[in-house]
N, C-alpha and C. Protein backbone atom coordinates (compact mmCIF):
# COMPACT_ATOMS: atom_id res chain seq x y z
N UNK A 1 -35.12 -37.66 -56.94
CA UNK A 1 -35.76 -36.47 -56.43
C UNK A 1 -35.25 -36.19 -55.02
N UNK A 2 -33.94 -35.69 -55.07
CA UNK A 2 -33.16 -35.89 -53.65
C UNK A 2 -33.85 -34.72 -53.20
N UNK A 3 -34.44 -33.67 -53.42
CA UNK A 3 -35.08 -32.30 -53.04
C UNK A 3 -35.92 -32.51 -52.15
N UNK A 4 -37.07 -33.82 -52.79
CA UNK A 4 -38.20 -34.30 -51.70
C UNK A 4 -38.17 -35.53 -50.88
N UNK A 5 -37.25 -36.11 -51.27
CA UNK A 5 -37.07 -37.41 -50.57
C UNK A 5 -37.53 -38.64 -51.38
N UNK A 6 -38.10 -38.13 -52.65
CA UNK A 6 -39.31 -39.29 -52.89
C UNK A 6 -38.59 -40.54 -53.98
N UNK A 7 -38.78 -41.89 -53.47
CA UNK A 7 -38.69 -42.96 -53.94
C UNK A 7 -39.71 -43.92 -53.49
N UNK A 8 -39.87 -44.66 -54.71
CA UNK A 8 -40.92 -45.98 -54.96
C UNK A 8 -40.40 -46.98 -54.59
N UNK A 9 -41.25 -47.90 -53.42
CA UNK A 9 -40.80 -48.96 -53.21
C UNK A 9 -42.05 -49.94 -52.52
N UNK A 10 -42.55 -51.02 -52.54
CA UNK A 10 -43.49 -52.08 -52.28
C UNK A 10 -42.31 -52.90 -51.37
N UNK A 11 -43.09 -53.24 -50.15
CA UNK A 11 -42.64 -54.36 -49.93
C UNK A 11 -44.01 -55.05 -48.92
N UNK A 12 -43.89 -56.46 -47.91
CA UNK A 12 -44.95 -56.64 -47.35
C UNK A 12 -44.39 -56.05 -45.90
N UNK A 13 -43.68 -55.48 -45.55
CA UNK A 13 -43.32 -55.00 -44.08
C UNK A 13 -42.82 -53.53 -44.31
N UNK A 14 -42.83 -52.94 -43.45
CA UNK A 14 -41.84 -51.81 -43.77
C UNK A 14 -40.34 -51.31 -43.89
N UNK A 15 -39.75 -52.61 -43.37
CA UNK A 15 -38.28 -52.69 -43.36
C UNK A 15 -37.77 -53.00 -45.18
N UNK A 16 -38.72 -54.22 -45.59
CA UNK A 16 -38.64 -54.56 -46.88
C UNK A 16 -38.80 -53.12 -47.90
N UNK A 17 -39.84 -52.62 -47.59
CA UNK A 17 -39.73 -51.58 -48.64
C UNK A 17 -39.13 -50.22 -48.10
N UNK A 18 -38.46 -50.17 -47.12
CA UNK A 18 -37.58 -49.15 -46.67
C UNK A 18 -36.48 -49.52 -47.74
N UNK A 19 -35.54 -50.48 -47.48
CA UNK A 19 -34.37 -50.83 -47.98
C UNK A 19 -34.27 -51.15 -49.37
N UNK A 20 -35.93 -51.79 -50.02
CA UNK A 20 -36.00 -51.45 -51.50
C UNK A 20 -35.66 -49.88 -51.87
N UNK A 21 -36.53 -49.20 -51.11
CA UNK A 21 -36.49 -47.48 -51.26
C UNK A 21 -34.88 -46.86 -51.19
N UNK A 22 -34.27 -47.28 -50.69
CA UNK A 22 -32.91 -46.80 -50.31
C UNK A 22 -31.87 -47.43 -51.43
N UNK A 23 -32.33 -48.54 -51.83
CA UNK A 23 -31.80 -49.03 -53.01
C UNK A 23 -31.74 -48.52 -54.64
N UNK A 24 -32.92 -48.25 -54.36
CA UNK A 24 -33.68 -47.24 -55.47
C UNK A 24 -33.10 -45.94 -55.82
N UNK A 25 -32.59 -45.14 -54.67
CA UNK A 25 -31.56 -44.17 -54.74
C UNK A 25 -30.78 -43.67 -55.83
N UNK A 26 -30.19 -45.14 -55.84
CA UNK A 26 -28.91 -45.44 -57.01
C UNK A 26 -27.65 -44.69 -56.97
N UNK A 27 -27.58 -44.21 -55.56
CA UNK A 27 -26.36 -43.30 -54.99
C UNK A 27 -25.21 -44.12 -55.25
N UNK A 28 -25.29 -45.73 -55.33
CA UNK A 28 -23.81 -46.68 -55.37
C UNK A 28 -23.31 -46.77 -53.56
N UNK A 29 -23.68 -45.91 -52.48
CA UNK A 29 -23.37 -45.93 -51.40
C UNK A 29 -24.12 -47.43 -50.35
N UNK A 30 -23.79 -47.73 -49.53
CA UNK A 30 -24.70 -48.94 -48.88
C UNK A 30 -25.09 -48.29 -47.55
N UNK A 31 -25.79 -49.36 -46.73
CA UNK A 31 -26.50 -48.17 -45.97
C UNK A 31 -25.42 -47.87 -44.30
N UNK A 32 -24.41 -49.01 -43.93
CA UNK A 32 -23.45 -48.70 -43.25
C UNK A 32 -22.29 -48.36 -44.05
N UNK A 33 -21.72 -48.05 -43.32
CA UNK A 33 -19.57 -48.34 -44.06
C UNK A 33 -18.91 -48.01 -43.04
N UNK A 34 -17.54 -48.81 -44.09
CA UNK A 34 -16.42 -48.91 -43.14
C UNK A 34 -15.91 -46.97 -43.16
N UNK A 35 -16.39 -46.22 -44.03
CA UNK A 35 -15.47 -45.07 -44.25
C UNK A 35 -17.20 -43.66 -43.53
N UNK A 36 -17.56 -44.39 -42.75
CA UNK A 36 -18.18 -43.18 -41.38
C UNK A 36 -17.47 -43.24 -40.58
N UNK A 37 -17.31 -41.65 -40.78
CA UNK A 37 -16.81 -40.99 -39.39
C UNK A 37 -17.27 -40.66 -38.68
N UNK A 38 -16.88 -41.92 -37.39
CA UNK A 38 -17.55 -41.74 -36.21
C UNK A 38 -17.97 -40.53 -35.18
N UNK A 39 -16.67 -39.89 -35.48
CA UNK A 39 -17.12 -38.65 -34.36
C UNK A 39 -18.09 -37.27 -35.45
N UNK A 40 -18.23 -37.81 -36.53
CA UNK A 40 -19.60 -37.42 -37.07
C UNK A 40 -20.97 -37.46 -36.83
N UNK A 41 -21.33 -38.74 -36.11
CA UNK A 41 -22.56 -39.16 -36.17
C UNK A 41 -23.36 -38.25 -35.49
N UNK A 42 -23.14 -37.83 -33.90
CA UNK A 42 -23.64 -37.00 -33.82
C UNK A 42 -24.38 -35.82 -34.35
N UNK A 43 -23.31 -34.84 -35.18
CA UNK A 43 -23.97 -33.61 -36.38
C UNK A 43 -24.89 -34.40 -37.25
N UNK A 44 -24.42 -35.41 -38.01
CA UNK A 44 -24.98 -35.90 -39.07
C UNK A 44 -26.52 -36.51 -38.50
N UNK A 45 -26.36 -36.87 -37.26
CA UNK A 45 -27.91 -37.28 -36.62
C UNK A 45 -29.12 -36.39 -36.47
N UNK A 46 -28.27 -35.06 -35.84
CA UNK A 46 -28.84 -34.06 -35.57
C UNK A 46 -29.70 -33.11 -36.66
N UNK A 47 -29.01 -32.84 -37.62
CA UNK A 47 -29.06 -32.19 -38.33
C UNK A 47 -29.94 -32.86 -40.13
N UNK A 48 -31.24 -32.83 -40.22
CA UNK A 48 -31.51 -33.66 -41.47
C UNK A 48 -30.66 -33.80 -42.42
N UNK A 49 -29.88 -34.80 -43.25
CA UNK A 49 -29.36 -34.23 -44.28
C UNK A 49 -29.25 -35.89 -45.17
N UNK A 50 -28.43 -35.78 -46.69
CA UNK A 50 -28.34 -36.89 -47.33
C UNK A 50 -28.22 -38.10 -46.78
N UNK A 51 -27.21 -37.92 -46.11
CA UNK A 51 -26.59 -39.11 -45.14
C UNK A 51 -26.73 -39.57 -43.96
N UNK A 52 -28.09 -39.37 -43.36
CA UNK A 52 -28.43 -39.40 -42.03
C UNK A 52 -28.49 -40.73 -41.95
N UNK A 53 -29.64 -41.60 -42.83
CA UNK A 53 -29.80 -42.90 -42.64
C UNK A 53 -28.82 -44.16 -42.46
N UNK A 54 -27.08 -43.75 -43.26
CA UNK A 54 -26.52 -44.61 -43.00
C UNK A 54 -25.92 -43.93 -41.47
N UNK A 55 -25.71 -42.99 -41.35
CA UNK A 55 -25.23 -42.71 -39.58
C UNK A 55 -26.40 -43.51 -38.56
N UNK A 56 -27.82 -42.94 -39.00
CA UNK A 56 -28.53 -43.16 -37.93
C UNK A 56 -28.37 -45.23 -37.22
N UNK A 57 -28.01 -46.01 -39.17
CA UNK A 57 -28.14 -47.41 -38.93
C UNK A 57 -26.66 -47.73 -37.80
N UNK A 58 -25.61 -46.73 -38.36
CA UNK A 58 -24.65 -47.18 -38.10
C UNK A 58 -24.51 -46.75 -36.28
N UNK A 59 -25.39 -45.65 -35.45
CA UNK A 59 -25.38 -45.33 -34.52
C UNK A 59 -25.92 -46.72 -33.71
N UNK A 60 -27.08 -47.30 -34.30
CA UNK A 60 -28.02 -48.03 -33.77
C UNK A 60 -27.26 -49.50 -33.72
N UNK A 61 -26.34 -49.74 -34.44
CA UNK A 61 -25.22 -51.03 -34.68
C UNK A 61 -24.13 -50.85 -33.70
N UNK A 62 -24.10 -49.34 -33.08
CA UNK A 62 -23.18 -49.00 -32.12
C UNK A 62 -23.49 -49.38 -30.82
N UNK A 63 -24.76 -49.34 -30.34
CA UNK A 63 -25.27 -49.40 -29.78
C UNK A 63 -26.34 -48.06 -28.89
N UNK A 64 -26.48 -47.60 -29.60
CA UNK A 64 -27.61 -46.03 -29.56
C UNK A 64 -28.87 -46.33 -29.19
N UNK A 65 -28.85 -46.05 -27.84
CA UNK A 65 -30.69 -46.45 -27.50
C UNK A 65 -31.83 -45.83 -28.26
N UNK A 66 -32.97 -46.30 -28.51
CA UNK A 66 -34.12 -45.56 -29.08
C UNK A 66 -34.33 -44.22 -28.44
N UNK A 67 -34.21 -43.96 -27.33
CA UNK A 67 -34.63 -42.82 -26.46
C UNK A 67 -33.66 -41.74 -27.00
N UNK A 68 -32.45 -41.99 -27.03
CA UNK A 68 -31.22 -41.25 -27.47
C UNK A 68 -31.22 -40.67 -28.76
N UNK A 69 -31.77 -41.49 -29.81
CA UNK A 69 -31.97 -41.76 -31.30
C UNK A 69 -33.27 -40.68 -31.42
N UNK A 70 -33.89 -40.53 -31.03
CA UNK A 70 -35.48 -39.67 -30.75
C UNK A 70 -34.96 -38.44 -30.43
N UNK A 71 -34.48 -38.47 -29.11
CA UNK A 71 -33.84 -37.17 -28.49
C UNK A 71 -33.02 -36.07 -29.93
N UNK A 72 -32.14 -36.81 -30.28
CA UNK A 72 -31.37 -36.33 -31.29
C UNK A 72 -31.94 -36.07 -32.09
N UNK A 73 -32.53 -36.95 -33.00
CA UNK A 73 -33.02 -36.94 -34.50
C UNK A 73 -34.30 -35.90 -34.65
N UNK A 74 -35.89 -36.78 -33.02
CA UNK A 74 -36.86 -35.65 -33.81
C UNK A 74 -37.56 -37.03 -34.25
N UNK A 75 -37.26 -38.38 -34.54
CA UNK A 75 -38.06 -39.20 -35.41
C UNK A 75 -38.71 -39.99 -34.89
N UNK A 76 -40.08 -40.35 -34.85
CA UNK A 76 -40.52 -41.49 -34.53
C UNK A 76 -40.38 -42.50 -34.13
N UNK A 77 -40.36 -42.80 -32.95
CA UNK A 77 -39.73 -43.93 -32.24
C UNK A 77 -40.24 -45.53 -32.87
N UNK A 78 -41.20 -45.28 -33.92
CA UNK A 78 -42.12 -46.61 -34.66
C UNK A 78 -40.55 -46.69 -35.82
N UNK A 79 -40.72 -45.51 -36.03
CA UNK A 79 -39.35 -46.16 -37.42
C UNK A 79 -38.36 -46.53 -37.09
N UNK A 80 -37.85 -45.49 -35.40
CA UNK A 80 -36.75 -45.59 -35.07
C UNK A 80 -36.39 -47.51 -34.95
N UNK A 81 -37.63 -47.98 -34.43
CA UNK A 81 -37.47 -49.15 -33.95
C UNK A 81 -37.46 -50.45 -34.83
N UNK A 82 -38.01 -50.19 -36.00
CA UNK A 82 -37.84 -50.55 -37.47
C UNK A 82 -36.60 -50.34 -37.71
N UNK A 83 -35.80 -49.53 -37.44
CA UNK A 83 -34.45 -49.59 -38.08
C UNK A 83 -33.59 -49.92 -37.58
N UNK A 84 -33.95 -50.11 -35.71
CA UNK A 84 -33.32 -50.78 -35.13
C UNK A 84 -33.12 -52.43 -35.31
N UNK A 85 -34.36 -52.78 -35.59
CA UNK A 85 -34.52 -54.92 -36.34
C UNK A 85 -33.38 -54.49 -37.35
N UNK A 86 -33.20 -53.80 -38.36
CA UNK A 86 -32.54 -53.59 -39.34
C UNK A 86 -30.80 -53.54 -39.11
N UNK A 87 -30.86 -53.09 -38.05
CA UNK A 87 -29.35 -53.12 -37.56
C UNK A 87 -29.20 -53.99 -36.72
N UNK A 88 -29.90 -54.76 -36.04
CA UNK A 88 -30.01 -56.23 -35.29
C UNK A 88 -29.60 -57.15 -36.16
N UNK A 89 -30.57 -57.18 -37.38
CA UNK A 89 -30.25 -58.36 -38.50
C UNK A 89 -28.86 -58.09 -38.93
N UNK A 90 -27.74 -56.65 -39.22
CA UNK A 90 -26.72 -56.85 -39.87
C UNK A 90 -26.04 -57.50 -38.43
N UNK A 91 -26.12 -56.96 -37.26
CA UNK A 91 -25.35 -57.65 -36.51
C UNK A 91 -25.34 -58.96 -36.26
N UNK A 92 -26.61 -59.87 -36.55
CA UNK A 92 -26.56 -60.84 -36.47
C UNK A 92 -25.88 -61.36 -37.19
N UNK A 93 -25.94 -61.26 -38.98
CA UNK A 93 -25.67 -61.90 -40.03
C UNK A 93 -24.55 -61.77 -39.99
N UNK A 94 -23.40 -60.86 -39.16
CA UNK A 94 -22.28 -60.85 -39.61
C UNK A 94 -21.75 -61.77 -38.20
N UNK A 95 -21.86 -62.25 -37.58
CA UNK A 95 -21.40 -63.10 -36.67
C UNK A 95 -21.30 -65.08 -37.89
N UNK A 96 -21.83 -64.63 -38.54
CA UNK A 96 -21.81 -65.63 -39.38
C UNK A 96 -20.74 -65.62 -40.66
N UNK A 97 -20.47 -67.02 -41.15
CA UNK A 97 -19.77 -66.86 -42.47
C UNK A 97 -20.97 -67.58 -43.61
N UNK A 98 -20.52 -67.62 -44.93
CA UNK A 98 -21.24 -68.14 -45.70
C UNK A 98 -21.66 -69.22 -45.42
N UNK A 99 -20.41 -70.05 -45.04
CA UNK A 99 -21.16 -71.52 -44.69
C UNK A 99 -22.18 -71.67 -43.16
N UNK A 100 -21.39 -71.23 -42.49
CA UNK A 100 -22.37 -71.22 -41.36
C UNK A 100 -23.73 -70.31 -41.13
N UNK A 101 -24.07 -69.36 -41.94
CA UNK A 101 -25.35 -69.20 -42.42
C UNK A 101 -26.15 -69.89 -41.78
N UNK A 102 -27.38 -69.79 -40.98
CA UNK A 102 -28.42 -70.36 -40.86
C UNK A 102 -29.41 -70.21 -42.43
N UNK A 103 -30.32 -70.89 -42.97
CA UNK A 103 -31.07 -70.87 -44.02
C UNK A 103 -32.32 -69.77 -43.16
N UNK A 104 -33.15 -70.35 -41.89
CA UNK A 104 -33.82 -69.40 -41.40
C UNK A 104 -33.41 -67.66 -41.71
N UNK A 105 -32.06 -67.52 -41.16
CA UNK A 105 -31.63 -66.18 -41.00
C UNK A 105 -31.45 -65.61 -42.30
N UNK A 106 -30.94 -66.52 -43.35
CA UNK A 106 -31.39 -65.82 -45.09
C UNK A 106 -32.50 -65.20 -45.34
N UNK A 107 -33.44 -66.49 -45.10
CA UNK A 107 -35.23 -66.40 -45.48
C UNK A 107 -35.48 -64.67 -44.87
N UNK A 108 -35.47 -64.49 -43.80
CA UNK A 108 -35.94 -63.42 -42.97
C UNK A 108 -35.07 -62.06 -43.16
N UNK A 109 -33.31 -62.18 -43.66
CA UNK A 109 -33.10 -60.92 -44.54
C UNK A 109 -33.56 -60.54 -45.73
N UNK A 110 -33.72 -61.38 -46.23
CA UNK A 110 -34.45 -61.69 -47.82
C UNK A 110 -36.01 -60.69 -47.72
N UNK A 111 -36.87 -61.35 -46.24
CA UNK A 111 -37.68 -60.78 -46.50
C UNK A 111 -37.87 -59.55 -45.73
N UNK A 112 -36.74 -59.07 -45.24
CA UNK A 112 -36.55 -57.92 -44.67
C UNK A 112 -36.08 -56.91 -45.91
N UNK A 113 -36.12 -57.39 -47.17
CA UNK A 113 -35.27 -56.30 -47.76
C UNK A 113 -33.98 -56.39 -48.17
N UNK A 114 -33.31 -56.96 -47.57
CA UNK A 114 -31.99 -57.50 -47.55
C UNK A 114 -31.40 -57.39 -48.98
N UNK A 115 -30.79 -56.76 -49.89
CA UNK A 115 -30.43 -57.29 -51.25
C UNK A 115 -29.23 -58.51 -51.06
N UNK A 116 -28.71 -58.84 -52.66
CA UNK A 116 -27.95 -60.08 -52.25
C UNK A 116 -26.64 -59.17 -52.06
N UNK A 117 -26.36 -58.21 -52.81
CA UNK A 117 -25.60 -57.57 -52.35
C UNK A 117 -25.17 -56.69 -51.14
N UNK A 118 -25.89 -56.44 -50.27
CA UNK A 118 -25.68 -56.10 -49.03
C UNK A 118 -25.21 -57.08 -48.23
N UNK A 119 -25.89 -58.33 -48.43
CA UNK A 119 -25.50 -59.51 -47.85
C UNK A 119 -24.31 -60.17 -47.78
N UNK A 120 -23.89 -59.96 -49.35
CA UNK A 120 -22.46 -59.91 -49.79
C UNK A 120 -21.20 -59.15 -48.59
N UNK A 121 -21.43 -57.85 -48.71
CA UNK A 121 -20.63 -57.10 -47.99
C UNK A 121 -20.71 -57.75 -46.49
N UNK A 122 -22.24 -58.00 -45.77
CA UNK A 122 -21.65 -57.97 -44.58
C UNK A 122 -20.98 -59.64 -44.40
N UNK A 123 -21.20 -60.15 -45.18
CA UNK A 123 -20.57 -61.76 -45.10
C UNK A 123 -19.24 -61.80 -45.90
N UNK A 124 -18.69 -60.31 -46.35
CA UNK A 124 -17.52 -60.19 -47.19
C UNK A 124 -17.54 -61.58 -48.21
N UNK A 125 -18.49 -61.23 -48.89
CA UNK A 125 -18.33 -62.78 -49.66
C UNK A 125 -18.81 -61.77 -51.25
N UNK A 126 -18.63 -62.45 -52.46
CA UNK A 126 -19.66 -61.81 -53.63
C UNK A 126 -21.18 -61.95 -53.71
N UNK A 127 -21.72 -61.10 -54.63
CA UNK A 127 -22.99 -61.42 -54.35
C UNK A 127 -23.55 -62.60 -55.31
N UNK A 128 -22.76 -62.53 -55.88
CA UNK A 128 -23.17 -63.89 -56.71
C UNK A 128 -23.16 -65.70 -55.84
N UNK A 129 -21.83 -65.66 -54.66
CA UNK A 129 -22.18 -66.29 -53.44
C UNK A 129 -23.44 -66.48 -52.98
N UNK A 130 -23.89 -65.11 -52.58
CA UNK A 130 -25.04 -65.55 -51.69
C UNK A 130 -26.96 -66.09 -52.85
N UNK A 131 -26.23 -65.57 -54.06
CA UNK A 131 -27.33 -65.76 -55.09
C UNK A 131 -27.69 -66.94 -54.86
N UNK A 132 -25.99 -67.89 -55.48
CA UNK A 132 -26.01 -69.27 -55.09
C UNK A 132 -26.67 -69.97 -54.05
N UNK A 133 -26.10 -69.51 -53.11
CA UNK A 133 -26.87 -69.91 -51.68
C UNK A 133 -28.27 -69.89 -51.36
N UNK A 134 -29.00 -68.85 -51.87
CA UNK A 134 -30.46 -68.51 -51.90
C UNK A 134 -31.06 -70.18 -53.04
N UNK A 135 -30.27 -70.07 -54.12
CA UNK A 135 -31.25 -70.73 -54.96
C UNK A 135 -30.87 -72.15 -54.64
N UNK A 136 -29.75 -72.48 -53.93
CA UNK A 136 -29.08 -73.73 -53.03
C UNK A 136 -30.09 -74.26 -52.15
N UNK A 137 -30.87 -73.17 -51.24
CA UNK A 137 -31.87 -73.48 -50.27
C UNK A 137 -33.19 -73.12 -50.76
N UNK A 138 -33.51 -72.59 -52.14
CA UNK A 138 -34.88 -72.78 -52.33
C UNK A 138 -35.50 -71.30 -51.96
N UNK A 139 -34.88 -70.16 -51.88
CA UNK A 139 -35.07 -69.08 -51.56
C UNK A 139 -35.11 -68.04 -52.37
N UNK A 140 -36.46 -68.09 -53.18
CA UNK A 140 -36.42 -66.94 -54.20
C UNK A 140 -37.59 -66.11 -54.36
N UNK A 141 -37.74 -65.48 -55.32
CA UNK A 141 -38.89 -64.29 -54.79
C UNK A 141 -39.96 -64.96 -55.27
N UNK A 142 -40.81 -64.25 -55.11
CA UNK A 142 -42.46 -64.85 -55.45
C UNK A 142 -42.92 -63.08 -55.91
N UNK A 143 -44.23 -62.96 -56.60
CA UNK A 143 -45.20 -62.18 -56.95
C UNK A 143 -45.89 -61.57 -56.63
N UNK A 144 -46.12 -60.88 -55.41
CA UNK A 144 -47.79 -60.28 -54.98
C UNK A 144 -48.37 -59.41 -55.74
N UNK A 145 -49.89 -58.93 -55.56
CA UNK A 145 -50.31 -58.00 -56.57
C UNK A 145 -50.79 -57.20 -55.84
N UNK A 146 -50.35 -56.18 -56.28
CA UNK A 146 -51.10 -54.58 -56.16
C UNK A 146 -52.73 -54.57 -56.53
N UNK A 147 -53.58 -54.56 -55.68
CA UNK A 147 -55.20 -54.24 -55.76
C UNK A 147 -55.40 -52.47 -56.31
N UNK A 148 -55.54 -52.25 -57.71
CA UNK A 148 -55.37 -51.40 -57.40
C UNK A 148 -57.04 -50.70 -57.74
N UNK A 149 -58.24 -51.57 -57.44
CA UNK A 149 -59.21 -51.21 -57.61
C UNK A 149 -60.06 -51.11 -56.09
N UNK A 150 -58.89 -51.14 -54.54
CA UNK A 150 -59.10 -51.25 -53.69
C UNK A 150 -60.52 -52.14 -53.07
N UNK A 151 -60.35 -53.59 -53.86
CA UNK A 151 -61.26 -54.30 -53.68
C UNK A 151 -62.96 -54.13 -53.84
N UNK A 152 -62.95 -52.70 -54.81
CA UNK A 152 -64.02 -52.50 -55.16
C UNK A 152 -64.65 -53.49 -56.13
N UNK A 153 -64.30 -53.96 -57.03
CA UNK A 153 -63.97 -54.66 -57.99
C UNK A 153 -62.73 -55.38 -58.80
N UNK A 154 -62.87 -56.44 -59.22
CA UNK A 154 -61.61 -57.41 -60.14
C UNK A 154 -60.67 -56.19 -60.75
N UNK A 155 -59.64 -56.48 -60.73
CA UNK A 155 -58.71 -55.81 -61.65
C UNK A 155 -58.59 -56.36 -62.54
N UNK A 156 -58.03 -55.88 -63.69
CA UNK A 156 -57.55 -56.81 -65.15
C UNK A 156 -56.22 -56.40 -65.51
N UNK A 157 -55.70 -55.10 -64.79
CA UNK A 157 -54.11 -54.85 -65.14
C UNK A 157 -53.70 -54.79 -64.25
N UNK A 158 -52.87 -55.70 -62.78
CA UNK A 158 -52.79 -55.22 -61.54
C UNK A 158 -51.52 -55.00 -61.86
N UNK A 159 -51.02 -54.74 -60.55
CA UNK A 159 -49.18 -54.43 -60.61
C UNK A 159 -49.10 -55.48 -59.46
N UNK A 160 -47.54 -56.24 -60.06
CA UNK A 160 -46.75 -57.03 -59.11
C UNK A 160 -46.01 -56.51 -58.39
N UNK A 161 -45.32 -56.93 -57.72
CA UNK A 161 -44.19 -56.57 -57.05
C UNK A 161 -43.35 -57.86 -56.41
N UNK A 162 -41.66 -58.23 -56.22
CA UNK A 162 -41.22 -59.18 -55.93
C UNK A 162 -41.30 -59.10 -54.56
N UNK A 163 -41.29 -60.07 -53.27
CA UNK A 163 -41.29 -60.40 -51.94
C UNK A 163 -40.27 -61.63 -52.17
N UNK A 164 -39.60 -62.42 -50.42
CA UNK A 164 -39.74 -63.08 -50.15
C UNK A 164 -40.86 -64.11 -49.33
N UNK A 165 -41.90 -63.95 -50.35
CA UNK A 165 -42.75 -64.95 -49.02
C UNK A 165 -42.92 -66.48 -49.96
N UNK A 166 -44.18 -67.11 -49.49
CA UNK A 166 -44.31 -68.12 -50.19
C UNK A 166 -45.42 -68.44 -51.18
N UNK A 167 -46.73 -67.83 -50.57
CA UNK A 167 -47.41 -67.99 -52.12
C UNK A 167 -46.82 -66.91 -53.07
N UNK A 168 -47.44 -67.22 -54.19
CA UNK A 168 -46.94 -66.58 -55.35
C UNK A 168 -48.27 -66.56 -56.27
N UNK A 169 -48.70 -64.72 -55.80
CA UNK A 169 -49.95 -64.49 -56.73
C UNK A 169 -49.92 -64.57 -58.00
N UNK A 170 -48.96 -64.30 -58.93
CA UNK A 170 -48.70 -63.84 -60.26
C UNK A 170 -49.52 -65.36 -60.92
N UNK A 171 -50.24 -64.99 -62.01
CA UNK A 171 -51.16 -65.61 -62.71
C UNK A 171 -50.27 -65.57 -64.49
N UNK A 172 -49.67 -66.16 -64.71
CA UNK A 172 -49.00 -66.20 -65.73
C UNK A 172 -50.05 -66.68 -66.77
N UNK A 173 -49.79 -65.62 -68.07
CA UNK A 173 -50.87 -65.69 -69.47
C UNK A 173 -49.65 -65.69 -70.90
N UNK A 174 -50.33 -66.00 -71.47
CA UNK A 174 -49.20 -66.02 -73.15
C UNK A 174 -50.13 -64.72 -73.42
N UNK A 175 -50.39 -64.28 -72.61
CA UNK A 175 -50.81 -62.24 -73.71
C UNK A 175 -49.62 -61.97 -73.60
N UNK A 176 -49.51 -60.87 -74.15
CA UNK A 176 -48.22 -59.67 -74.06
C UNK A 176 -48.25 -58.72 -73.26
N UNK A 177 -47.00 -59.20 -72.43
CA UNK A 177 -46.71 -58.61 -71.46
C UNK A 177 -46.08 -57.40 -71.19
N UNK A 178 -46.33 -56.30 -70.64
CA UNK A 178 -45.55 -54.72 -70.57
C UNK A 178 -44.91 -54.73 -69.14
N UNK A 179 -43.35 -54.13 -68.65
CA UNK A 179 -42.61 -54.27 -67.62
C UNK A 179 -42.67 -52.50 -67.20
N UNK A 180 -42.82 -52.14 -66.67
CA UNK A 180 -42.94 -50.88 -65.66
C UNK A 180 -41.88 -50.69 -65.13
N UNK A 181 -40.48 -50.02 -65.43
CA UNK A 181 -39.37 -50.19 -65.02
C UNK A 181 -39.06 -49.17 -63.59
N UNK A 182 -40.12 -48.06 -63.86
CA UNK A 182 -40.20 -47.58 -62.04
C UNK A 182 -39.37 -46.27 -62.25
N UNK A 183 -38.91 -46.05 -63.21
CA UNK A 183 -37.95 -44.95 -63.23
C UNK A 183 -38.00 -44.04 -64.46
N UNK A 184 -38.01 -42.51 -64.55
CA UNK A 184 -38.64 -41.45 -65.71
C UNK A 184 -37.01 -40.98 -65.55
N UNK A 185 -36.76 -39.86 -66.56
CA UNK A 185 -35.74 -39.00 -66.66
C UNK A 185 -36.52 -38.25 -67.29
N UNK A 186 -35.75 -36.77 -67.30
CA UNK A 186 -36.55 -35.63 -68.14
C UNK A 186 -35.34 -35.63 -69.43
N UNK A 187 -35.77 -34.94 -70.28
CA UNK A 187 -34.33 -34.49 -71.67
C UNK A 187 -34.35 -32.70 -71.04
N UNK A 188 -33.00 -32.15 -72.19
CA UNK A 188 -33.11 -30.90 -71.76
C UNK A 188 -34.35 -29.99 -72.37
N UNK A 189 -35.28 -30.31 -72.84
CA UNK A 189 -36.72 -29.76 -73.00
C UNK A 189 -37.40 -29.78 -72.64
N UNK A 190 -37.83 -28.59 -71.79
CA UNK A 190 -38.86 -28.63 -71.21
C UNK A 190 -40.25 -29.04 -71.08
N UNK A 191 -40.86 -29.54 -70.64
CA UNK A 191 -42.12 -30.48 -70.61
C UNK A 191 -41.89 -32.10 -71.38
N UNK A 192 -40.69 -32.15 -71.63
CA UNK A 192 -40.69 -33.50 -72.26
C UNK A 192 -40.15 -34.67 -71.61
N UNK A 193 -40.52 -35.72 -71.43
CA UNK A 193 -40.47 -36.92 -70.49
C UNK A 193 -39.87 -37.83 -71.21
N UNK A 194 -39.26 -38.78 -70.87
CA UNK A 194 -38.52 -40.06 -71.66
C UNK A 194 -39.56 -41.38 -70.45
């Protein structure tokens, strides 16, 4: 729904479910690259459009103050600054190689959102590498649940969602289980949904 902006995404921070959300896309694009043009960023900052978010990350990796980033954009200096951790963490992670990896600094992209494939790119490694590496150090997702009776009362059908943290709500049953894949298409008939 590139018209409204709108994508689904859970996470426990807002960086986590920013970068789920951006993932969700399914554009195939990542959120920096090597192929921005720099003396773009400017227009592309200025001006709302598809591609703002990888300029705005890639301004903020440049080194683009928050004040500057506001001035230009128009945006909230709360997100701005959220997306600034976000471009902190790629700069960090890429001062690193696979092996030299801290395990801390995984844990905390992981639960920033981080896919394994982003991770991939900025460690130029595959993502099947860093899969390894995650399940090497014990680093995998866990379950939380969606309340979705806003603690008025017990739920009996909640919704999960994956995190990196450490408990793990999910209550596993031998009922039969239904997966919510998060994503509709229309056919060419009108009013009809897949």
């Amino acid at each position: 729904m590139k018209s409204v902006g709108e994508v689904m995404a859970i996470g426990r921070t807002f960086k986590e479910a920013f970068l789920k959300a951006l993932r969700s896309l399914e554009t195939g694009k990542v959120l920096t690259s090597d192929n921005i043009d720099k003396s773009l960023i400017r227009q592309k900052l200025i001006t709302p459009n598809a591609e703002r978010i990888p300029y705005l990350l890639q301004a903020l990796i440049d080194g683009s103050t928050i004040q500057e980033l506001v001035d230009l954009t128009r945006i909230d200096p709360w997100f701005l600054h959220e997306m600034k951790e976000i471009a902190d963490t790629i700069h960090e992670i890429s001062a690193f190689t696979l092996e030299t990896l801290p395990k801390e600094l995984l844990r905390e992209a992981k639960r920033s959102g981080f896919s394994d494939t982003r991770l991939a790119r900025i460690l130029r490694v595959t993502p099947a590498q860093i899969s390894a590496l995650r399940l090497k150090e014990g680093i995998v997702p866990v379950y939380k649940r969606v309340d979705t009776c806003a603690a008025e009362f017990e739920s009996h059908t909640p919704y999960l969602y994956s995190t990196y943290e450490d408990e793990d709500e999910a209550e596993p049953t031998n009922q039969k289980k239904v997966m919510i894949l998060g994503k509709w298409a229309e056919s060419n008939r009108p009013g009809h949904r897949i």
